[in-house]
C-alpha atoms as a PDB file:
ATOM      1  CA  UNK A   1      -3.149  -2.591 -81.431  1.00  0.00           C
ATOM      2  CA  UNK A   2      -4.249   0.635 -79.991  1.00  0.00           C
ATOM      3  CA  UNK A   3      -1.313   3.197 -79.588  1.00  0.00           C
ATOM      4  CA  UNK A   4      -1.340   4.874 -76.369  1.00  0.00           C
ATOM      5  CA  UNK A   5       0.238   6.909 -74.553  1.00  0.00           C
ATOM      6  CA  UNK A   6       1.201   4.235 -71.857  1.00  0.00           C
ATOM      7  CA  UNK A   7       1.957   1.762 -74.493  1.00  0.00           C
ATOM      8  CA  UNK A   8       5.421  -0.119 -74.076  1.00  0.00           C
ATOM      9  CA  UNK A   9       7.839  -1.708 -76.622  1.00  0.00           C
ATOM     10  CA  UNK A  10      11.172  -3.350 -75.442  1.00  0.00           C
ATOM     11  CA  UNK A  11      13.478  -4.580 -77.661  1.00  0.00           C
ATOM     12  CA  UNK A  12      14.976  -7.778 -76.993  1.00  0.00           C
ATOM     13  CA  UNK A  13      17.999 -10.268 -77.211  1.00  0.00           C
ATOM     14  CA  UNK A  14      18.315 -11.780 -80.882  1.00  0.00           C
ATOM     15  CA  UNK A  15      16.483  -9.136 -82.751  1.00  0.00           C
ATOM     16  CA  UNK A  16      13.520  -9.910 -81.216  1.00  0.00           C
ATOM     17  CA  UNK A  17      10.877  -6.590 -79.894  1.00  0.00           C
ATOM     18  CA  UNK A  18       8.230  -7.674 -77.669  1.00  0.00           C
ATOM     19  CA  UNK A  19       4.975  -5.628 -76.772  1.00  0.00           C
ATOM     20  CA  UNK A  20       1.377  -6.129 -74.733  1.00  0.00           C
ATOM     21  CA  UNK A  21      -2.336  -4.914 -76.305  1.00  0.00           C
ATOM     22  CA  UNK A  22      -4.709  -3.435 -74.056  1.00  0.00           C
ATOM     23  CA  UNK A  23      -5.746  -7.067 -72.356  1.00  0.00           C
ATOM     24  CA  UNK A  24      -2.593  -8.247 -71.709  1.00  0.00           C
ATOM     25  CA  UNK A  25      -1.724 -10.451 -74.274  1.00  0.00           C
ATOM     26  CA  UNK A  26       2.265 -10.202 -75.223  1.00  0.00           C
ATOM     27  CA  UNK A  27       3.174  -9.933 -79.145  1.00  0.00           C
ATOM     28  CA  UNK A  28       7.200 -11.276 -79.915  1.00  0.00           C
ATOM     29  CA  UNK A  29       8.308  -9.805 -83.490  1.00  0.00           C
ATOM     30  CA  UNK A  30      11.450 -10.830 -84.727  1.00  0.00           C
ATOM     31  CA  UNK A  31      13.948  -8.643 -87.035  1.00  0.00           C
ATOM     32  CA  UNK A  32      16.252  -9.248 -89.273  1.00  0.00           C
ATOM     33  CA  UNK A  33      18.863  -7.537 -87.485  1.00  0.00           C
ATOM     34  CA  UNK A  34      19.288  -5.067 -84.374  1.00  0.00           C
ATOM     35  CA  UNK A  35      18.993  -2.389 -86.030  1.00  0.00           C
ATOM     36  CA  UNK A  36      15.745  -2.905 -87.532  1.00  0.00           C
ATOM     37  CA  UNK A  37      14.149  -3.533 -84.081  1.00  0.00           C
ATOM     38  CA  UNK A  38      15.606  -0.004 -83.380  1.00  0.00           C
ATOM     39  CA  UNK A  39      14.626   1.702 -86.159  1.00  0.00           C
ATOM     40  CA  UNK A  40      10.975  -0.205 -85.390  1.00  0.00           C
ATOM     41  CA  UNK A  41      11.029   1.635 -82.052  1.00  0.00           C
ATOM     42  CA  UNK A  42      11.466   4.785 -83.101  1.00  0.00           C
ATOM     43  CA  UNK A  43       8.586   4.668 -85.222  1.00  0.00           C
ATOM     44  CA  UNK A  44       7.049   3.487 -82.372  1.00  0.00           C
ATOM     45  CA  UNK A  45       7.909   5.957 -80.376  1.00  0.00           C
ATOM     46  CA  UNK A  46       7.099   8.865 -82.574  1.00  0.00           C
ATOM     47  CA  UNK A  47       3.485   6.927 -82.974  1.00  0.00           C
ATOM     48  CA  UNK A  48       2.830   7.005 -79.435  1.00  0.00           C
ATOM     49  CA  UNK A  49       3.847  10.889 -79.018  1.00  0.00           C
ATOM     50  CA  UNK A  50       1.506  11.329 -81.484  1.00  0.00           C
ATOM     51  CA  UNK A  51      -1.219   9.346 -80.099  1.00  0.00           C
ATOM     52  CA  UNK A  52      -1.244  11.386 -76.539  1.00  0.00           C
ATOM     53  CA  UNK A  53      -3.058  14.841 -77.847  1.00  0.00           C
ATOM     54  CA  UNK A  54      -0.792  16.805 -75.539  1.00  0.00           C
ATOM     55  CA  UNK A  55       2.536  17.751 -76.611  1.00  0.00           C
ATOM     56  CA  UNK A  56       4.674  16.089 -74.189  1.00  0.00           C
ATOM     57  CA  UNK A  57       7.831  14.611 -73.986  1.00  0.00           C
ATOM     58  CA  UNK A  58       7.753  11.044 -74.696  1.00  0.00           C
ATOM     59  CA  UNK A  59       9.799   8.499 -74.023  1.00  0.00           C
ATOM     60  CA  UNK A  60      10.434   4.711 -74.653  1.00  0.00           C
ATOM     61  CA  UNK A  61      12.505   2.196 -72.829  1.00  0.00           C
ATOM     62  CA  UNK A  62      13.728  -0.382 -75.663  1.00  0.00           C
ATOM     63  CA  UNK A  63      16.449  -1.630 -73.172  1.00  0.00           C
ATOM     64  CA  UNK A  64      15.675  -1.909 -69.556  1.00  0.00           C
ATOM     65  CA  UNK A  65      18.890  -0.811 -67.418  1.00  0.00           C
ATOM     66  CA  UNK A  66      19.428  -2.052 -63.389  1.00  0.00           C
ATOM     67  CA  UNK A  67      19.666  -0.134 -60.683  1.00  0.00           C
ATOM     68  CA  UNK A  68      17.925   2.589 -59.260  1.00  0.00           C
ATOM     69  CA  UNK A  69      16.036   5.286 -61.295  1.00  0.00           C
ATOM     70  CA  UNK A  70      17.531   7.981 -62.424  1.00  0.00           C
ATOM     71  CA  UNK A  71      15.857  11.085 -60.918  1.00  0.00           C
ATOM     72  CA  UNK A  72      16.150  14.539 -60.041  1.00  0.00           C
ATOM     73  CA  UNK A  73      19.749  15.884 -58.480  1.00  0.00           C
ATOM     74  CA  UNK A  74      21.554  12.822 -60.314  1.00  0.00           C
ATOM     75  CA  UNK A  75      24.476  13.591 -63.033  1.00  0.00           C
ATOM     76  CA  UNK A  76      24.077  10.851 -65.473  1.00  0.00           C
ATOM     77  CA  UNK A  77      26.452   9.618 -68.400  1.00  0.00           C
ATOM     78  CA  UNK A  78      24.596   9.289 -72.265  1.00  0.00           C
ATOM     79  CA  UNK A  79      25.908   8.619 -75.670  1.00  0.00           C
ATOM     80  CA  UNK A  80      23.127   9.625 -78.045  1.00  0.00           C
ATOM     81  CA  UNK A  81      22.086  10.789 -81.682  1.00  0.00           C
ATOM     82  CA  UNK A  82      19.311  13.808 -82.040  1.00  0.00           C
ATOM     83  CA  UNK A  83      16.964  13.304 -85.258  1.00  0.00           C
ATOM     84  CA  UNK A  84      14.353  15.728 -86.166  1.00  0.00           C
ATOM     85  CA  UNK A  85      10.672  14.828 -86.622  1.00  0.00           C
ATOM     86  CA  UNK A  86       9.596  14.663 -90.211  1.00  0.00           C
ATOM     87  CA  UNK A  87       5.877  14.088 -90.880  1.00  0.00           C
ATOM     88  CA  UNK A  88       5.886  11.535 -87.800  1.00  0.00           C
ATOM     89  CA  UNK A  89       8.894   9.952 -88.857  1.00  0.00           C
ATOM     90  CA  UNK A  90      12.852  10.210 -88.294  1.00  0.00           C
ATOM     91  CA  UNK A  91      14.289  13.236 -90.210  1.00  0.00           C
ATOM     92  CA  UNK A  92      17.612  14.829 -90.145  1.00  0.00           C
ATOM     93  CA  UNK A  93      20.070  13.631 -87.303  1.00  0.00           C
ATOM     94  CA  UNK A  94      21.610  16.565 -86.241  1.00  0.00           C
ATOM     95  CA  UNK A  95      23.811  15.748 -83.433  1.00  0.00           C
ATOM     96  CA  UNK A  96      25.345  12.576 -82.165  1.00  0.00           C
ATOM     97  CA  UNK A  97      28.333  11.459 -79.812  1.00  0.00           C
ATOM     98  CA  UNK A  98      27.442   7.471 -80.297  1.00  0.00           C
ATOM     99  CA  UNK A  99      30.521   6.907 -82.409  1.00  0.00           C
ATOM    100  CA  UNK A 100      32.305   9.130 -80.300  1.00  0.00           C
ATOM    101  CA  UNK A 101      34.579   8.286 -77.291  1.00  0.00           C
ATOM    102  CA  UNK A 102      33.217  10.653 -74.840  1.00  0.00           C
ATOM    103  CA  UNK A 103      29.952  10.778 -73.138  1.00  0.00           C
ATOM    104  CA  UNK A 104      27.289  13.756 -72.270  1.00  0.00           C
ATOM    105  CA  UNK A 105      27.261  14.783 -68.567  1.00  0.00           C
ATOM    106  CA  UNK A 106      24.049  16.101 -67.427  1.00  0.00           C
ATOM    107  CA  UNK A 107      22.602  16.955 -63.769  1.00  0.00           C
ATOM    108  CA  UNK A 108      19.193  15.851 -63.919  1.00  0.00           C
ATOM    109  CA  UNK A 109      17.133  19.277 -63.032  1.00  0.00           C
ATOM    110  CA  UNK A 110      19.700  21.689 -62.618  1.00  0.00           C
ATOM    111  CA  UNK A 111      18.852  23.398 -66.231  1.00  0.00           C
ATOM    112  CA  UNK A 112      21.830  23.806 -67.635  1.00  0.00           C
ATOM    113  CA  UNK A 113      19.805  21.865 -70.797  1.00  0.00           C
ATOM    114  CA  UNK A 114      16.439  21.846 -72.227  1.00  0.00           C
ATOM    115  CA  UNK A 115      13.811  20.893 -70.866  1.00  0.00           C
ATOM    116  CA  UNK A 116      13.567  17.511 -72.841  1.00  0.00           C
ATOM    117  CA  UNK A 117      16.363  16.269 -71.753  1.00  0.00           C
ATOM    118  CA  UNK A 118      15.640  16.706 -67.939  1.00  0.00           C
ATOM    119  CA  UNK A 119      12.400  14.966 -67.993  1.00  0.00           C
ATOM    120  CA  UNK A 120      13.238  12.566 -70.692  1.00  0.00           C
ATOM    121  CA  UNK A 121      16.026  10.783 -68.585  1.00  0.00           C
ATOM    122  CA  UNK A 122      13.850  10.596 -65.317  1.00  0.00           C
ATOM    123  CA  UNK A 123      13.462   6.818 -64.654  1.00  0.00           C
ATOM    124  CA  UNK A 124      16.433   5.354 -66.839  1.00  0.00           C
ATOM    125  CA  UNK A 125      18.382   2.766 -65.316  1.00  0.00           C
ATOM    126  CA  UNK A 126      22.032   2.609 -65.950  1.00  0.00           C
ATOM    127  CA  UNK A 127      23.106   0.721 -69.187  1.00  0.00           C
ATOM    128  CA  UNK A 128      19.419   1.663 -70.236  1.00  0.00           C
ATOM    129  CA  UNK A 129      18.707   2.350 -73.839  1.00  0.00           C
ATOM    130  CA  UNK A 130      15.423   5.033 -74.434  1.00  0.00           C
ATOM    131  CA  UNK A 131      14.534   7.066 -77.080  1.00  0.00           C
ATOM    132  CA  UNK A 132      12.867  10.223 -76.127  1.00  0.00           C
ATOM    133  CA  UNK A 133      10.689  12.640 -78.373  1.00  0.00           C
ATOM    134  CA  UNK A 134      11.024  16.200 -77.082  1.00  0.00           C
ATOM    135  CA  UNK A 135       8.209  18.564 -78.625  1.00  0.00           C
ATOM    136  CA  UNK A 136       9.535  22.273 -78.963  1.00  0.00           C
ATOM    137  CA  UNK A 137       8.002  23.753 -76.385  1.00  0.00           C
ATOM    138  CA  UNK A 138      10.545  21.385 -74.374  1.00  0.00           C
ATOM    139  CA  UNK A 139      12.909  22.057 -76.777  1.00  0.00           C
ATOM    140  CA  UNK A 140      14.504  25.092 -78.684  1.00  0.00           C
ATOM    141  CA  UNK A 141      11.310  26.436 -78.809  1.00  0.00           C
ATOM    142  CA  UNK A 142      10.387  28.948 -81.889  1.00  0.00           C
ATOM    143  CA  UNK A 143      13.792  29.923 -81.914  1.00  0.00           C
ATOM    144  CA  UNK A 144      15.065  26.675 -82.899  1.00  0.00           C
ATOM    145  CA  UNK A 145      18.835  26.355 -82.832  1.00  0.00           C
ATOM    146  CA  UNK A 146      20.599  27.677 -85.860  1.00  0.00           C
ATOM    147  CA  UNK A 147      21.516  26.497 -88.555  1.00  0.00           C
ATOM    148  CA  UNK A 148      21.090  22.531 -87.365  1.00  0.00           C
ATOM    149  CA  UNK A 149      17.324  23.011 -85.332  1.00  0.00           C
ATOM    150  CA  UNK A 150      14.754  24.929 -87.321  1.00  0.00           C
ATOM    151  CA  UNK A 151      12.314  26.646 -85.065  1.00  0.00           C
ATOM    152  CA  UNK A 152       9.156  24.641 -83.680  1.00  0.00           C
ATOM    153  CA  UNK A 153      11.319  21.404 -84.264  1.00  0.00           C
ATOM    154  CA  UNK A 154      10.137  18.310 -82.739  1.00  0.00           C
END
């Protein structure tokens, strides 16, 4: 399969991920458990930032939400973990409120976060599940963000 930067991966009930080639034709894997589908996606999704040329942010939709898209002006709700980039795959996780019990409020465009995060969330559908791969320039830039972010972090 060639990775694109259009290319989509969903996972799916039972520890199943399920993905089209170029002509159409839909591939079903099945995992041994959730978590390996997600940990399968974000290898995914690291490949496909890295298959674009462009440093962009990229995102994947490995659970489709309902509703209406998530765009610009619209304070949205997440529970997430932030992993650095290591060689094209996860590194360090150096922030997470998943096993927390509060959410992270964010207007969508307001700036009040980087960049990433603005554009990475555009499109989501509530109860979605995406993982997003925000390049520095979107990011903490050179700077990074001390001591947890080195600088140029992806």
């Amino acid at each position: 399969v060639n990775m694109r930067p259009d290319f989509a991966y969903t996972t799916q009930p039972g520890n199943y991920g399920s993905f089209y080639d170029a002509i159409g034709q839909n591939y079903s894997l099945l995992f041994e458990s959730a978590d390996s589908a997600h940990k399968f996606a974000i290898h995914i999704a690291l490949a496909k930032f890295g298959s674009g040329g462009a440093r962009e942010v990229t995102s994947l939709d490995t659970v489709l939400g309902k509703g209406k898209d998530v765009d610009i002006g619209d304070t949205v709700a997440v529970k997430y973990s932030g992993w650095l980039e290591a060689n094209g795959a996860p590194g360090d996780l150096f922030d997470s409120n998943v096993s927390k019990d509060r959410t992270f409020k964010l207007t969508v465009g307001e700036g009040k976060v980087i960049k990433g995060w603005d554009q990475g969330v555009l499109g989501m559908k509530k109860g979605g599940k995406r993982i997003i791969v925000i390049p520095s320039e979107f990011g903490y830039g050179q700077a990074g963000s001390p001591p947890r972010i080195p600088g140029n972090a992806t």
